[in-house]
N, C-alpha and C. Protein backbone atom coordinates (compact mmCIF):
# COMPACT_ATOMS: atom_id res chain seq x y z
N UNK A 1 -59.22 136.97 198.07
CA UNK A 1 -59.27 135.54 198.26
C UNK A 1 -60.66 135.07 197.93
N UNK A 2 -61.17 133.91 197.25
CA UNK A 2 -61.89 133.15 196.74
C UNK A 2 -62.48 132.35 197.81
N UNK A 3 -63.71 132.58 198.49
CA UNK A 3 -63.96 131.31 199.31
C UNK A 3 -64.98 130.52 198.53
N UNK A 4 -65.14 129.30 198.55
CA UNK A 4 -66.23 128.73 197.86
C UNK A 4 -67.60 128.12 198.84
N UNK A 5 -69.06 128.31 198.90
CA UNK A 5 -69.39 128.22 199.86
C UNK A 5 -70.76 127.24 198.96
N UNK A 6 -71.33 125.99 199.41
CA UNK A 6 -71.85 125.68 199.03
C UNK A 6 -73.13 125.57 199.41
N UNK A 7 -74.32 126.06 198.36
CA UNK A 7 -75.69 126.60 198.70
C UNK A 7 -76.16 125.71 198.43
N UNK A 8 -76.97 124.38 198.83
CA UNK A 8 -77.84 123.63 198.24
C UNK A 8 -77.44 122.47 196.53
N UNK A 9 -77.12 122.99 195.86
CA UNK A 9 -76.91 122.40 195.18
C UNK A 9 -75.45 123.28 193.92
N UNK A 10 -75.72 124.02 194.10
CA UNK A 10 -74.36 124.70 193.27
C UNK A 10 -73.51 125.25 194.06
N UNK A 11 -72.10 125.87 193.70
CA UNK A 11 -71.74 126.04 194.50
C UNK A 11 -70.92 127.36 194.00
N UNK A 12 -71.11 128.21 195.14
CA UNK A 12 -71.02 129.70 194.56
C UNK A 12 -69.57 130.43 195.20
N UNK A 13 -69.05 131.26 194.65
CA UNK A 13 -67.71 132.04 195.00
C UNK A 13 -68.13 132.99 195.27
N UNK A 14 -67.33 133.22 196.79
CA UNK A 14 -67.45 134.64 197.61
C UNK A 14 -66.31 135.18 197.37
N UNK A 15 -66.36 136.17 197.53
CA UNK A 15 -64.88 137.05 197.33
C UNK A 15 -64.90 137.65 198.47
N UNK A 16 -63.70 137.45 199.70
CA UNK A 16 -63.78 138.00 201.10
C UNK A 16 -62.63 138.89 200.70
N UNK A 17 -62.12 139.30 202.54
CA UNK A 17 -60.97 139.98 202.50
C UNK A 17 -59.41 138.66 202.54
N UNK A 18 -58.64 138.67 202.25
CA UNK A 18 -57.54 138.32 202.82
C UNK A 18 -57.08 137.83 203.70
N UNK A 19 -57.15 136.33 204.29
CA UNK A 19 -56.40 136.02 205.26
C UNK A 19 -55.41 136.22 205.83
N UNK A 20 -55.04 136.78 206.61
CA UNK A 20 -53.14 136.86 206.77
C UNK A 20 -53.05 135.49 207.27
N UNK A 21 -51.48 135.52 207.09
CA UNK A 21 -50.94 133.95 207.19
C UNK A 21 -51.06 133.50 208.77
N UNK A 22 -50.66 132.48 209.17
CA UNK A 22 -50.76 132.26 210.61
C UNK A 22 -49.34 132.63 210.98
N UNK A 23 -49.05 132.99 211.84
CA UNK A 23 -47.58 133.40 212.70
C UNK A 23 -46.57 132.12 212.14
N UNK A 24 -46.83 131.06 212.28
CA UNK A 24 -46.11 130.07 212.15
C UNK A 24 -45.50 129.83 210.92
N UNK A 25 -46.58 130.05 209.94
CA UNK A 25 -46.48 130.61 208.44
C UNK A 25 -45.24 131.50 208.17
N UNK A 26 -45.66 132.51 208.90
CA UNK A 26 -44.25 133.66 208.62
C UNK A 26 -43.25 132.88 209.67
N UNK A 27 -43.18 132.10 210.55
CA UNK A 27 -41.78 131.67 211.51
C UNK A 27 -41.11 130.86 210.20
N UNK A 28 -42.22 129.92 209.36
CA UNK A 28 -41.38 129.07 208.47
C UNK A 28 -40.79 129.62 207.30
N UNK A 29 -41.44 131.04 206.56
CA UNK A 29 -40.90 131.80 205.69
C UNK A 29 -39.70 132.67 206.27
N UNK A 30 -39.64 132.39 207.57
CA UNK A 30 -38.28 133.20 207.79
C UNK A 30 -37.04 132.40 208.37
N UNK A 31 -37.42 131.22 208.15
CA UNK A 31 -36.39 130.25 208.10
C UNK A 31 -36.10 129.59 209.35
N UNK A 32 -37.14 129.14 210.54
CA UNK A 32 -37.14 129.16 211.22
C UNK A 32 -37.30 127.91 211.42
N UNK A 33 -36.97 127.06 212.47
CA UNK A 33 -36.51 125.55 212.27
C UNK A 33 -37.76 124.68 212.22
N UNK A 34 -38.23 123.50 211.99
CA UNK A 34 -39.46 123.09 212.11
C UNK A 34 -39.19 122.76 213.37
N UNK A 35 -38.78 121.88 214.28
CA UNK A 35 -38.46 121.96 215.84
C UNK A 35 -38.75 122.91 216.69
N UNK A 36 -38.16 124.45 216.40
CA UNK A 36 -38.34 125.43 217.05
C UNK A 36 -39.89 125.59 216.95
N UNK A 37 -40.49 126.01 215.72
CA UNK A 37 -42.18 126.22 215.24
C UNK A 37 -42.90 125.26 216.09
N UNK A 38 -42.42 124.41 216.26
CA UNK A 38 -43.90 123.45 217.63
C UNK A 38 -43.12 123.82 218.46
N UNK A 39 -42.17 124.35 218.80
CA UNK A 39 -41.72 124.82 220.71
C UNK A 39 -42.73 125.90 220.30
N UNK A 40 -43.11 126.95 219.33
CA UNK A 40 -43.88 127.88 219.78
C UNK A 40 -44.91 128.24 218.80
N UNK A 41 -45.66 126.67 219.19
CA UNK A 41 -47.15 126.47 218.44
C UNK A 41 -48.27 127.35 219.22
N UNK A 42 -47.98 127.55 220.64
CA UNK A 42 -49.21 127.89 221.04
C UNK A 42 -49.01 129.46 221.26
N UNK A 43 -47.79 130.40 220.40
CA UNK A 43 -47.85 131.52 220.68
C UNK A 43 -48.32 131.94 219.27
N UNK A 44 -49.42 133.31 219.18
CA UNK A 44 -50.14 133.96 218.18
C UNK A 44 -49.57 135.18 218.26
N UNK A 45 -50.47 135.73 217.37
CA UNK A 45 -49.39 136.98 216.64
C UNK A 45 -49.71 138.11 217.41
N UNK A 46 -50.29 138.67 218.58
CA UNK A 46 -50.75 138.96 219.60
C UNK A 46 -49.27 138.76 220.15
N UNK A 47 -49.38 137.71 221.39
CA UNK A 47 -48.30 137.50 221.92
C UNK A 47 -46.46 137.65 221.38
N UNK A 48 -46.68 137.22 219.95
CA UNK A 48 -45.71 137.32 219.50
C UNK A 48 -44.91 139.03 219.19
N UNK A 49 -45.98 139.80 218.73
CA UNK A 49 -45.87 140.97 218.78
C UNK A 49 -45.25 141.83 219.80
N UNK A 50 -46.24 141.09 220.77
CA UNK A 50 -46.16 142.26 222.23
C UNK A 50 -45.13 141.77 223.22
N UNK A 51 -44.28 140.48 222.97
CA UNK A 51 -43.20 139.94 223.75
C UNK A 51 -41.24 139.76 223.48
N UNK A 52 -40.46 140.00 223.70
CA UNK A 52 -39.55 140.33 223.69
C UNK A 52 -38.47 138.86 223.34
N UNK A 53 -38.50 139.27 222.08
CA UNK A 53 -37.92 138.04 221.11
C UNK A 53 -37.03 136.87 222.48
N UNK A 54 -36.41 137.57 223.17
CA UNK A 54 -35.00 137.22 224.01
C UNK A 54 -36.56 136.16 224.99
N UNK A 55 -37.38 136.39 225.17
CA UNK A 55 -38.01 135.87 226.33
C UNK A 55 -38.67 134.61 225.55
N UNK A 56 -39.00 134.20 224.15
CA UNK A 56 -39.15 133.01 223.44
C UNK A 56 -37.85 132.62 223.66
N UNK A 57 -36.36 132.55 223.09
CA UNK A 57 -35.08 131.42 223.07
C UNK A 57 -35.57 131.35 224.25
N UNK A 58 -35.45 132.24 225.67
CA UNK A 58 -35.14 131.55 226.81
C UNK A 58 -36.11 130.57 227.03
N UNK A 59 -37.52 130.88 226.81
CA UNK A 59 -38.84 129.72 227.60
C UNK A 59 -38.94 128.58 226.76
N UNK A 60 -38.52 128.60 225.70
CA UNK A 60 -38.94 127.78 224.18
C UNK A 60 -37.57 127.05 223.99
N UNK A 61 -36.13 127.19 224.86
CA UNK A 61 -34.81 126.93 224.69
C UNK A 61 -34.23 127.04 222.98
N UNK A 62 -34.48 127.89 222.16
CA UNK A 62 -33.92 128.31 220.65
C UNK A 62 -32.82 128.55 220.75
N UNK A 63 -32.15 128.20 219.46
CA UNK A 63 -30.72 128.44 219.28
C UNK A 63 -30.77 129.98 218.57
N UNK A 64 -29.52 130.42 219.20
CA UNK A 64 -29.28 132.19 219.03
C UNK A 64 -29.35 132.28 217.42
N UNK A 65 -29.37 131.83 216.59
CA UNK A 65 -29.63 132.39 215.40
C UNK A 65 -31.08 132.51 215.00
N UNK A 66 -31.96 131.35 215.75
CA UNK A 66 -33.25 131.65 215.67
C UNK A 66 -33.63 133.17 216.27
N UNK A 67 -33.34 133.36 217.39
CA UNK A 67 -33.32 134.88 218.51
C UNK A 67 -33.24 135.56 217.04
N UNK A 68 -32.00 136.10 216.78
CA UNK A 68 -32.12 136.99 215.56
C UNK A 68 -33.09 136.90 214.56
N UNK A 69 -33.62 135.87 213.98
CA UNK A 69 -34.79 135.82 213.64
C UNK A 69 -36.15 136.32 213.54
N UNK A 70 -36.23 136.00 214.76
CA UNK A 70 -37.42 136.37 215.75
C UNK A 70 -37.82 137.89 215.42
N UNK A 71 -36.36 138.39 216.52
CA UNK A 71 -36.26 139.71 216.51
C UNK A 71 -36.21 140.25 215.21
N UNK A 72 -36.10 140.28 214.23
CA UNK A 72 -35.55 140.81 212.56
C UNK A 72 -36.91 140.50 212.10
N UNK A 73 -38.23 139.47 212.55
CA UNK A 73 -39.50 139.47 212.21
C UNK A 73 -40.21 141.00 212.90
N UNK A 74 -39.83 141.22 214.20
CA UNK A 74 -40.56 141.90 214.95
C UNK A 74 -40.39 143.22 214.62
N UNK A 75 -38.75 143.82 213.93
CA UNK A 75 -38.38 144.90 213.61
C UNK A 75 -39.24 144.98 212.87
N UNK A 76 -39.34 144.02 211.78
CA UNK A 76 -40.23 144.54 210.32
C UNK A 76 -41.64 144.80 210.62
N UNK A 77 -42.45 144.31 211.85
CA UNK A 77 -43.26 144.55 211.79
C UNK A 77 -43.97 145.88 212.81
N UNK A 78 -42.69 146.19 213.60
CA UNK A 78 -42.76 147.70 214.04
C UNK A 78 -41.94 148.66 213.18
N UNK A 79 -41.80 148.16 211.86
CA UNK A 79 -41.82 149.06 210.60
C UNK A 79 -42.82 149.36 209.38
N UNK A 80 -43.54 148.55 209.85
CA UNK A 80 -44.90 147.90 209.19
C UNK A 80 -44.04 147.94 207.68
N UNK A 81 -43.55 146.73 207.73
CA UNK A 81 -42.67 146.42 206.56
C UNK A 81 -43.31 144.78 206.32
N UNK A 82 -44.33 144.39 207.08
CA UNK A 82 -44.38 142.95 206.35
C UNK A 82 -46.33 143.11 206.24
N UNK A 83 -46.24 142.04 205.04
CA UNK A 83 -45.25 142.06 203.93
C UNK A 83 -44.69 142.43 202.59
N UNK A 84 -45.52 143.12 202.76
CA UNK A 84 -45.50 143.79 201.29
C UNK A 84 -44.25 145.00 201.14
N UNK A 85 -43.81 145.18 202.17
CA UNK A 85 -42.89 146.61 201.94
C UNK A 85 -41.18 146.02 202.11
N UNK A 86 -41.26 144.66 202.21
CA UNK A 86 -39.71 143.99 202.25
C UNK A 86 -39.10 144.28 201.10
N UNK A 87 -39.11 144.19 200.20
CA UNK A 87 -38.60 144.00 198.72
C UNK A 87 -38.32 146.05 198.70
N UNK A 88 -39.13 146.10 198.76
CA UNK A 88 -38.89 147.91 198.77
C UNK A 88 -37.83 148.13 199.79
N UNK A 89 -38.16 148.48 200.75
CA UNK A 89 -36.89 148.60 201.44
C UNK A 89 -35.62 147.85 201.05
N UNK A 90 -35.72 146.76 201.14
CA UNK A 90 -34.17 146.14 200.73
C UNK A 90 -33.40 147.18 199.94
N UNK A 91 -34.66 147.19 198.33
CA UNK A 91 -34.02 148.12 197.59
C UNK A 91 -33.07 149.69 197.94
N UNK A 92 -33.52 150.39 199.33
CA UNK A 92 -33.10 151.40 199.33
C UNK A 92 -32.07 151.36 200.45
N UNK A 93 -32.14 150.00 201.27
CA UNK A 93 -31.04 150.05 202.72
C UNK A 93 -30.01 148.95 202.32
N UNK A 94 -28.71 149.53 202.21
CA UNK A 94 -27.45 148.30 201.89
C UNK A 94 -27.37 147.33 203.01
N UNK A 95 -27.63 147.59 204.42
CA UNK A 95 -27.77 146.73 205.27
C UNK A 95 -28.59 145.65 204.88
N UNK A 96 -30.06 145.91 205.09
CA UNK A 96 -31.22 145.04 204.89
C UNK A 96 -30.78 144.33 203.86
N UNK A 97 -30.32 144.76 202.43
CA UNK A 97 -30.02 143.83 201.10
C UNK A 97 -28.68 143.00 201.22
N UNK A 98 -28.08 143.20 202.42
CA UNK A 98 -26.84 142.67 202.83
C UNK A 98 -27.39 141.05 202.74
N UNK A 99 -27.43 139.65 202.02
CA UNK A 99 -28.08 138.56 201.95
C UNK A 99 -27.14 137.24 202.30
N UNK A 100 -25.81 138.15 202.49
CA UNK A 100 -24.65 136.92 203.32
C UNK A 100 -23.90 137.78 204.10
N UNK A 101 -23.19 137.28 205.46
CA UNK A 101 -22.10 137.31 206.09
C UNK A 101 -21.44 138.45 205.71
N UNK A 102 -20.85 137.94 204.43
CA UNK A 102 -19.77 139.04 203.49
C UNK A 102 -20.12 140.19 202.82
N UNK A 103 -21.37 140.22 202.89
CA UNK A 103 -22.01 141.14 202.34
C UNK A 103 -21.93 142.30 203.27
N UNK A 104 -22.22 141.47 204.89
CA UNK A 104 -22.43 142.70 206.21
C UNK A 104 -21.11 143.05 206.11
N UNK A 105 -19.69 142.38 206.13
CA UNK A 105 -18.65 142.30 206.19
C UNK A 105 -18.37 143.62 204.53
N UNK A 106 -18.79 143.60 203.78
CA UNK A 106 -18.62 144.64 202.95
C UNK A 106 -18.94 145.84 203.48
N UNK A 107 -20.52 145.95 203.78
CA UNK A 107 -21.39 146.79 204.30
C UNK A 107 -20.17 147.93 205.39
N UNK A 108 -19.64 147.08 206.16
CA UNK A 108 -18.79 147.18 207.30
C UNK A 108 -17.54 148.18 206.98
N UNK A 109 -16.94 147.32 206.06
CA UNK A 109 -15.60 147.48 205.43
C UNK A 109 -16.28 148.79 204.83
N UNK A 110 -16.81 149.26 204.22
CA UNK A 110 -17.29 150.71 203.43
C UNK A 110 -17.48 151.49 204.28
N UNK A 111 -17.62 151.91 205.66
CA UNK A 111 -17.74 152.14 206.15
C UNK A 111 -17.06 152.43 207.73
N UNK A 112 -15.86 151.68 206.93
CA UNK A 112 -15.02 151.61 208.49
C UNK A 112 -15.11 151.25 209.40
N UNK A 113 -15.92 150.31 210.05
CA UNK A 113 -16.40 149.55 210.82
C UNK A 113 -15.66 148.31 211.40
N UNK A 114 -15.04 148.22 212.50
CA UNK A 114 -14.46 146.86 212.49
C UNK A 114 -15.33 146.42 213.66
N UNK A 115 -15.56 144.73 213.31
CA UNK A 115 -16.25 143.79 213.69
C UNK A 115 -15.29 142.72 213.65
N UNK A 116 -15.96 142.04 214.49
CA UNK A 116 -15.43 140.32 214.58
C UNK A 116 -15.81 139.23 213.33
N UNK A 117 -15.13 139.62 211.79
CA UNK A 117 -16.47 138.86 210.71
C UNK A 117 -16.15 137.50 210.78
N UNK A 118 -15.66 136.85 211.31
CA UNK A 118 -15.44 135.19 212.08
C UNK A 118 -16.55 135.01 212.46
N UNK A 119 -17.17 136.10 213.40
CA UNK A 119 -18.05 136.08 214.12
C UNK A 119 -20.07 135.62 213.19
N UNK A 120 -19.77 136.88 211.93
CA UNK A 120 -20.48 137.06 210.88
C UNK A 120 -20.71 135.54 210.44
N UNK A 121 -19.98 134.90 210.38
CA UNK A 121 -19.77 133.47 209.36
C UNK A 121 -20.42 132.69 210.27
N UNK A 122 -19.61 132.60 211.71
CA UNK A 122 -19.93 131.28 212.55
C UNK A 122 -21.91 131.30 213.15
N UNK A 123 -22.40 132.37 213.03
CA UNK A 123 -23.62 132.34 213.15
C UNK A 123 -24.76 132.79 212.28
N UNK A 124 -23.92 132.62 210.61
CA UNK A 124 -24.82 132.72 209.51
C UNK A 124 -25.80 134.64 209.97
N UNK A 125 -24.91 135.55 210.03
CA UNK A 125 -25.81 136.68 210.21
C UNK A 125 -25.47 137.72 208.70
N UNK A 126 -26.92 137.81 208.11
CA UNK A 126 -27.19 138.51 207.33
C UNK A 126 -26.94 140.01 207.87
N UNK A 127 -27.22 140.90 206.64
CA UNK A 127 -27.93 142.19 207.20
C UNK A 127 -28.90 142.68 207.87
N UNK A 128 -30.15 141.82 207.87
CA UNK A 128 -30.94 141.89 208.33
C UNK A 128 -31.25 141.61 209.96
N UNK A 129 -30.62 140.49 209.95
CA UNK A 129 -30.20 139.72 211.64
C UNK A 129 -28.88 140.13 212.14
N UNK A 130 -28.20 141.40 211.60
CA UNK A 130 -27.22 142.32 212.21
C UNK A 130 -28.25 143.28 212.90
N UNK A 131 -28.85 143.55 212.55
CA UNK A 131 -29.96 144.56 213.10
C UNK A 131 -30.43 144.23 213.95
N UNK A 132 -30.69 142.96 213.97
CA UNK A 132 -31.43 142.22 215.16
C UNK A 132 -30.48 142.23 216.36
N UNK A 133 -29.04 141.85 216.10
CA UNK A 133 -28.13 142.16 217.75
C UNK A 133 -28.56 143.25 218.44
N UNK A 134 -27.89 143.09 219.70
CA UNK A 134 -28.11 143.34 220.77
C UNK A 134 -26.80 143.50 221.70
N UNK A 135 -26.89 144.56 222.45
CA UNK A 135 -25.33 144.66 223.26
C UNK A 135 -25.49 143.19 224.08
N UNK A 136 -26.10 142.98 224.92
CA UNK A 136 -26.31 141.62 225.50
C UNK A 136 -25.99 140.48 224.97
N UNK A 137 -26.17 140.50 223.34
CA UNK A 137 -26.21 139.38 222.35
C UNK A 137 -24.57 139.35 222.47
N UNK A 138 -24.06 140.37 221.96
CA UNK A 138 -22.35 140.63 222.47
C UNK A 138 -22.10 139.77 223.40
N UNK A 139 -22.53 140.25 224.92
CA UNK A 139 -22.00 139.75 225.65
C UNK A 139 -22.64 138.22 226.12
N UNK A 140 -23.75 137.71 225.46
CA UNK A 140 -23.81 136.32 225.66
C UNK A 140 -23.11 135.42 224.74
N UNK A 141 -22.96 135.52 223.64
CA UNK A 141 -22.61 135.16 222.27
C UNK A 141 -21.38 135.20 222.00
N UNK A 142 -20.59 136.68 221.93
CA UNK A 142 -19.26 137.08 221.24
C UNK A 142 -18.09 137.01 222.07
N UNK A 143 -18.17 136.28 223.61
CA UNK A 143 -17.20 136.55 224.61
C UNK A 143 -15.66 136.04 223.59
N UNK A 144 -15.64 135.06 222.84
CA UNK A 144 -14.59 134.74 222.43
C UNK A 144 -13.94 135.53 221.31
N UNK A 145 -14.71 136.47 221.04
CA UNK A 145 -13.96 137.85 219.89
C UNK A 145 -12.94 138.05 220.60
N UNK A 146 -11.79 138.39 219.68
CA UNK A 146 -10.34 138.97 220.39
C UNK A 146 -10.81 141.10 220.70
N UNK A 147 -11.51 141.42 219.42
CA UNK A 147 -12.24 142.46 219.52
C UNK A 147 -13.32 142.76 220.85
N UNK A 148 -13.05 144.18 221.63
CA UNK A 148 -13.45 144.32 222.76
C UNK A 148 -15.50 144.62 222.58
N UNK A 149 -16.03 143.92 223.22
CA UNK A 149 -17.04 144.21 223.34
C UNK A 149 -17.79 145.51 223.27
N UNK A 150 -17.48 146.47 223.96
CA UNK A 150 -17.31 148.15 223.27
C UNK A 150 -17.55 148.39 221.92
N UNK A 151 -16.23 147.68 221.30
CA UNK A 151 -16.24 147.75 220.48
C UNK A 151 -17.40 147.39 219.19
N UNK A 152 -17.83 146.03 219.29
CA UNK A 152 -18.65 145.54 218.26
C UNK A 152 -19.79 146.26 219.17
N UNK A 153 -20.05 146.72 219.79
CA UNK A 153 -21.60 146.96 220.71
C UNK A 153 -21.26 148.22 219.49
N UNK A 154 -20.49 149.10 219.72
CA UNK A 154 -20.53 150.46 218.77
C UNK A 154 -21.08 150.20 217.58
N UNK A 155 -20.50 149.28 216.91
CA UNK A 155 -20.29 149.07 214.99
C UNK A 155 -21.92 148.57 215.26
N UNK A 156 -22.25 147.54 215.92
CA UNK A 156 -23.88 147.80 215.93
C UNK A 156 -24.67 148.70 216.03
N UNK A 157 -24.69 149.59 216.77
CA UNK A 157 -25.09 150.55 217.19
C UNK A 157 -25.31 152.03 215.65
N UNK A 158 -24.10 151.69 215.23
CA UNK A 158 -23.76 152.59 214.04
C UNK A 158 -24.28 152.07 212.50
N UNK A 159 -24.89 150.87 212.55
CA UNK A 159 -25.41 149.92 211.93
C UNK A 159 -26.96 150.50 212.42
N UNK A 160 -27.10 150.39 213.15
CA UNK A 160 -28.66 150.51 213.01
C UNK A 160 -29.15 152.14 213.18
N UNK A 161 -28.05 152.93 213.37
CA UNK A 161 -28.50 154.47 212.91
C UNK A 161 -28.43 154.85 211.12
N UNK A 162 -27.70 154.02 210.63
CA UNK A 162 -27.75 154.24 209.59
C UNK A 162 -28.74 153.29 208.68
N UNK A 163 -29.57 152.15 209.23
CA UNK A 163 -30.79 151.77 208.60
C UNK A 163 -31.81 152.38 208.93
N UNK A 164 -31.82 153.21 210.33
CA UNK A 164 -33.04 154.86 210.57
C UNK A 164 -32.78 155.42 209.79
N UNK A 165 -32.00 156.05 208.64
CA UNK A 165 -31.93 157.10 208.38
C UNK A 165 -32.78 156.27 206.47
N UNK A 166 -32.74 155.65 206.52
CA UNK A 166 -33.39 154.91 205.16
C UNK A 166 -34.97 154.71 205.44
């Protein structure tokens, strides 16, 4: 990065290290609502790190697709996958490159997996924010699946042993 710093009368280019972006920066590159981003202006990447995605929706009141969000930021970054290592991975995990609904719903289907994909649609979940569920998320979220809770808690579960193994 280029800083420009001005000495007296000319004005000279430093070459520093790299800013990283501000937290908020990455909340808005990950699609995160502008509404939600000032509910959580005054949390830094510190806090954000070290706190448990589920404990922002509740204090900050976010809608559950933001939660997945959140959480699907935090995975990547206790993968030290951001940001430079997203695009790589995608390439090698069918989950992660999963980029619609139907895609997880393929992902699924190859695999034998049955899920609620009604479920997939009505809350816009990628591959990536499949990863992000949670048995809890099940049971706050999915009560109206005809599919038993057990059940989709498993196909998650079997979902995210097979993005460990990538």
């Amino acid at each position: 990065m280029v800083n420009e710093v001005k000495t007296g009368e000319k004005l000279e280019k430093k070459i520093g290290p790299p800013v990283p972006p501000t937290i908020s920066t990455l909340f808005n590159c990950a699609g995160i609502s502008h509404e939600s981003i000032k509910k959580l202006s005054a949390v830094d990447g510190e806090e954000f790190a070290s706190s448990d995605a589920s404990e922002f929706v509740t204090a900050h009141q976010l809608p559950f697709r933001e939660k997945l969000i959140l959480k699907e930021l935090q995975i990547m970054f206790e993968e030290n996958r951001v940001p430079l290592d997203i695009a790589d991975h995608e390439g090698d995990c069918a989950l992660c490159s999963a980029s619609t609904p139907t895609k997880v719903r393929y992902f699924l289907e190859e695999h034998n997996k049955v899920f609620d994909f009604d479920l997939l649609d009505k809350f816009e979940i990628t591959g990536r924010l499949f990863l992000a569920l949670t048995g809890q998320d099940v049971r706050n979220y999915f009560g109206e699946s005809p599919i038993a809770a057990k059940q989709l808690i498993s196909t998650i579960s079997y979902a995210k042993k097979q993005h460990f193994k990538n």
